[in-house]
N, C-alpha and C. Protein backbone atom coordinates (compact mmCIF):
# COMPACT_ATOMS: atom_id res chain seq x y z
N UNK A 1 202.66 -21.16 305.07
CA UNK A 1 202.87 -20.16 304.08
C UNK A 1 203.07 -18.82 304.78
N UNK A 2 204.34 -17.98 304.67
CA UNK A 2 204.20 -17.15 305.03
C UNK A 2 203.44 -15.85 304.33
N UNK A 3 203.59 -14.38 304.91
CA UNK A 3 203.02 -13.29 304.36
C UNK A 3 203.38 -13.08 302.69
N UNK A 4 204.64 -13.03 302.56
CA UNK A 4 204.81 -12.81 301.06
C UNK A 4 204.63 -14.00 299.87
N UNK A 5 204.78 -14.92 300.50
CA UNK A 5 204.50 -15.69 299.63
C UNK A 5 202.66 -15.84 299.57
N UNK A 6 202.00 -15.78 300.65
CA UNK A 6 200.28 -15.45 299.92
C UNK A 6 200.42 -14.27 299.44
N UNK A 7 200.62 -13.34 299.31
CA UNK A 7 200.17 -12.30 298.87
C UNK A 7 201.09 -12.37 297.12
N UNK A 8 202.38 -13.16 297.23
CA UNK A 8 202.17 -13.45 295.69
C UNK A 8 201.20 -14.44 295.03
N UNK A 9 200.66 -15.12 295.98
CA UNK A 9 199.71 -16.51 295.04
C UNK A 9 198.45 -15.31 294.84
N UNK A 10 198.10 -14.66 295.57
CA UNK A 10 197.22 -13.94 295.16
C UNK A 10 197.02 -12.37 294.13
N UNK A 11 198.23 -12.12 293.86
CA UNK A 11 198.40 -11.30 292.53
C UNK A 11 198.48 -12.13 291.52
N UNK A 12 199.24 -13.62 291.85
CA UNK A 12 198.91 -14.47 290.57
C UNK A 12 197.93 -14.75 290.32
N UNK A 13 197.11 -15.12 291.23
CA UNK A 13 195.48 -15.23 290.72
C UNK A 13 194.85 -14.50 290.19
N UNK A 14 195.12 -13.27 290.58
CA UNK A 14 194.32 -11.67 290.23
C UNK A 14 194.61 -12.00 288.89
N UNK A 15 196.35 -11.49 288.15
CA UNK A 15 196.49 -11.10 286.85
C UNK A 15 196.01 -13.05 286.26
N UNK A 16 196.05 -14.36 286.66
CA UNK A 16 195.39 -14.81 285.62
C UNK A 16 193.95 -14.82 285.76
N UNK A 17 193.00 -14.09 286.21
CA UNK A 17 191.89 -14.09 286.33
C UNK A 17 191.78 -13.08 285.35
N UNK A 18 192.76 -12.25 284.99
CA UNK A 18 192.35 -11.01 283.89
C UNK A 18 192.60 -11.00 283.23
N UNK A 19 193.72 -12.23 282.80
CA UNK A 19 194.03 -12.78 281.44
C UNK A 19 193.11 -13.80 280.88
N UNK A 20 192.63 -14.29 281.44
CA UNK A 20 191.16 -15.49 281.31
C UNK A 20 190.08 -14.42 280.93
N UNK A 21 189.89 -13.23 281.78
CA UNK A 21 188.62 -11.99 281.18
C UNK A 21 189.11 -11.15 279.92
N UNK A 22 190.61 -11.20 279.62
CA UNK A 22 190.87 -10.64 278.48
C UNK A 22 190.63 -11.13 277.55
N UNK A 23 191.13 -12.59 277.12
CA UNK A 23 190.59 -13.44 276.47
C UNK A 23 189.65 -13.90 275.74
N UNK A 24 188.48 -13.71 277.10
CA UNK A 24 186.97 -13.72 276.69
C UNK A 24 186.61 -12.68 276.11
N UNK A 25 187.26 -11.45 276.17
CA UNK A 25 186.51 -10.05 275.77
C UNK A 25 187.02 -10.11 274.35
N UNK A 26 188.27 -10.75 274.09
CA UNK A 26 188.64 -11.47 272.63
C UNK A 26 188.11 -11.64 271.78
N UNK A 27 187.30 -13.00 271.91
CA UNK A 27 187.21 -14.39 271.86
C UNK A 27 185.62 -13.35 271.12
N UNK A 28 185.16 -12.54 272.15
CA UNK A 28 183.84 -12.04 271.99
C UNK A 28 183.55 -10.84 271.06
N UNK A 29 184.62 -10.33 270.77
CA UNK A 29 185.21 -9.36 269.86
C UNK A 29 185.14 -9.88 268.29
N UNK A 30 185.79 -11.12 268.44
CA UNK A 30 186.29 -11.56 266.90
C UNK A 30 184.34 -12.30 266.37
N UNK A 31 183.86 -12.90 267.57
CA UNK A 31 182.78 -12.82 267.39
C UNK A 31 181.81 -11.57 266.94
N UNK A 32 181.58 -10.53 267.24
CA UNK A 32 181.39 -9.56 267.16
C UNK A 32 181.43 -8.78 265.73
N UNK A 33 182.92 -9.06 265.39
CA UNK A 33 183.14 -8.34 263.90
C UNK A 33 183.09 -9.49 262.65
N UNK A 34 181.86 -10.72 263.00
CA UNK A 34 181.84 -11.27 262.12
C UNK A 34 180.57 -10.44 261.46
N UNK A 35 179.69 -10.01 262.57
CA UNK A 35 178.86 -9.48 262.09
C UNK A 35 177.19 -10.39 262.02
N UNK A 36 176.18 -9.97 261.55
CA UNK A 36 175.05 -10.27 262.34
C UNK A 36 174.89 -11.68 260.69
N UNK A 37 174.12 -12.08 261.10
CA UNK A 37 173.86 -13.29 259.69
C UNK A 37 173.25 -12.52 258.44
N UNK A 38 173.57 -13.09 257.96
CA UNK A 38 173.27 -12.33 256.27
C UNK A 38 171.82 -13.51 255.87
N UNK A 39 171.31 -12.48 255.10
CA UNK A 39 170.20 -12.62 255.02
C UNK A 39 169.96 -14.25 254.14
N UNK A 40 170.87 -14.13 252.87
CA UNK A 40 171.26 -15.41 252.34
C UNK A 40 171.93 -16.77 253.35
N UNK A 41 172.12 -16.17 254.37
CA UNK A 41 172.66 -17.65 254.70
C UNK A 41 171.91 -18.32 255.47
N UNK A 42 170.38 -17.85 255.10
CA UNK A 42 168.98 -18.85 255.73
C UNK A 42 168.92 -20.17 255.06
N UNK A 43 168.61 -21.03 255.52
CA UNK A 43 168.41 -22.81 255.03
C UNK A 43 167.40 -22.42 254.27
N UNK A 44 167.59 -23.20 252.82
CA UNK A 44 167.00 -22.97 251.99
C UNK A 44 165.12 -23.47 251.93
N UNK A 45 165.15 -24.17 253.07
CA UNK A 45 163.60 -24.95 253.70
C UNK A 45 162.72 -23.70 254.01
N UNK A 46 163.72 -22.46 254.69
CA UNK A 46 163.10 -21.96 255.60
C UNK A 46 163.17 -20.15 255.05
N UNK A 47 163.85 -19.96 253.79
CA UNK A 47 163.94 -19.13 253.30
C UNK A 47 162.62 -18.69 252.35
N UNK A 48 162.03 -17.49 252.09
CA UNK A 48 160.59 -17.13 251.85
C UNK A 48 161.52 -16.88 250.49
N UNK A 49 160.36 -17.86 249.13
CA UNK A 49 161.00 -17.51 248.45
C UNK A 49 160.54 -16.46 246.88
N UNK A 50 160.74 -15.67 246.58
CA UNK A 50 160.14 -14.95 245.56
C UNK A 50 159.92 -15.28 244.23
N UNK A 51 159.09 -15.02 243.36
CA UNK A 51 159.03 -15.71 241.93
C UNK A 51 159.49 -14.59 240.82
N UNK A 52 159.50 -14.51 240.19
CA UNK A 52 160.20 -13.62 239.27
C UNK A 52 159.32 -11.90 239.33
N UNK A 53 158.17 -12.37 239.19
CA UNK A 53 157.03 -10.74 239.11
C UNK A 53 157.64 -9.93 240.47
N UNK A 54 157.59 -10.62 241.67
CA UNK A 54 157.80 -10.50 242.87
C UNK A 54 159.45 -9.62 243.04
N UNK A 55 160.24 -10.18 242.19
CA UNK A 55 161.79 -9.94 242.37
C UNK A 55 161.52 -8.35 241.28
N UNK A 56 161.23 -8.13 240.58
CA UNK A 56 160.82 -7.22 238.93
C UNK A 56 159.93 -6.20 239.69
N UNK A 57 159.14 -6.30 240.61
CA UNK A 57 157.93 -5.02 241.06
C UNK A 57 159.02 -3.76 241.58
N UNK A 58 158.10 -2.83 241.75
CA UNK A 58 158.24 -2.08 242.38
C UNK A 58 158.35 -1.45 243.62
N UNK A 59 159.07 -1.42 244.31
CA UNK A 59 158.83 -1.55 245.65
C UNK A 59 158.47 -0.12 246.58
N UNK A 60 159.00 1.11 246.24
CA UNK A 60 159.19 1.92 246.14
C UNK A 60 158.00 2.97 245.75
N UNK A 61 157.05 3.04 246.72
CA UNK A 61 156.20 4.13 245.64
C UNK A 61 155.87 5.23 246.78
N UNK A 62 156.58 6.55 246.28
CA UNK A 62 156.76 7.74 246.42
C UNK A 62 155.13 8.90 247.20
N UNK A 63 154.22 8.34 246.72
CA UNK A 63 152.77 8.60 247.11
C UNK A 63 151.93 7.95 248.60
N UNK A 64 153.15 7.06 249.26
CA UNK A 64 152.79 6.09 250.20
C UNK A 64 153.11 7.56 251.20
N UNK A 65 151.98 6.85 252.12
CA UNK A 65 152.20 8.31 253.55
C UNK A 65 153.27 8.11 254.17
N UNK A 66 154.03 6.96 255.14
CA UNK A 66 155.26 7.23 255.43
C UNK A 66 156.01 7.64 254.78
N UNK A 67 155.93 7.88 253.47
CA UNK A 67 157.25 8.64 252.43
C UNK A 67 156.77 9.83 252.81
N UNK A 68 155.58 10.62 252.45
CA UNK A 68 155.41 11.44 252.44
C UNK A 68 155.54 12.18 253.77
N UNK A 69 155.45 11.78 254.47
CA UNK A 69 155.45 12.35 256.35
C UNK A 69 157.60 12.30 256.62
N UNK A 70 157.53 10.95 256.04
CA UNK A 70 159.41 11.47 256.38
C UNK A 70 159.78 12.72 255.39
N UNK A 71 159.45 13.20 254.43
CA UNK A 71 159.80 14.10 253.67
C UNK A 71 159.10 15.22 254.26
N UNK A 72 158.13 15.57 254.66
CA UNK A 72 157.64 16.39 255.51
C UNK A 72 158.52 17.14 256.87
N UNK A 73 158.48 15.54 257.22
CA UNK A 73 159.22 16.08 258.92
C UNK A 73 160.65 16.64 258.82
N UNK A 74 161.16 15.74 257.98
CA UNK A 74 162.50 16.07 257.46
C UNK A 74 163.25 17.78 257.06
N UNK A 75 161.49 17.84 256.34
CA UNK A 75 162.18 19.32 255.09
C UNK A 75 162.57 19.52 253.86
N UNK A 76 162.67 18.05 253.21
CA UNK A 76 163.19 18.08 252.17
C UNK A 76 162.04 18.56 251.31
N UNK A 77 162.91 19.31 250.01
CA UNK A 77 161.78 19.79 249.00
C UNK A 77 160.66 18.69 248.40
N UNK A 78 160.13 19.57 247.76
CA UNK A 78 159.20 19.03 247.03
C UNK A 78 157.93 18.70 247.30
């Protein structure tokens, strides 16, 4: 083999070695923007499940100290 001809086997290697890493960065992308699992698409064995009072409460109560300390630190009125 002479000089030019290795030194083309080895730019061919280079660019498909970066078409094989492009690929993957792809491949890992489309993965990526599927996005993380949704909360519903737990097996229903293994999913915690609520009863109606549970789904109907309140969850939200305004008098709890982390509310009150983020509204504090924050600034917001009131």
């Amino acid at each position: 083999m002479n000089e030019g001809t290795k030194n083309m086997a080895e730019r061919r290697g280079f660019l498909k070695a970066l078409g094989l890493g492009g690929a993957a960065a792809a491949a890992a992308g489309v993965a990526e923007a599927a996005g993380p699992l949704r909360a519903d698409a737990v097996p229903a064995g293994t999913a915690r499940k609520e009863n109606e009072a549970d789904r109907l409460k309140a969850r939200y109560q305004e008098n709890s100290a982390h509310v009150q300390a983020f509204y504090r630190t924050n600034r917001y009125g009131g």
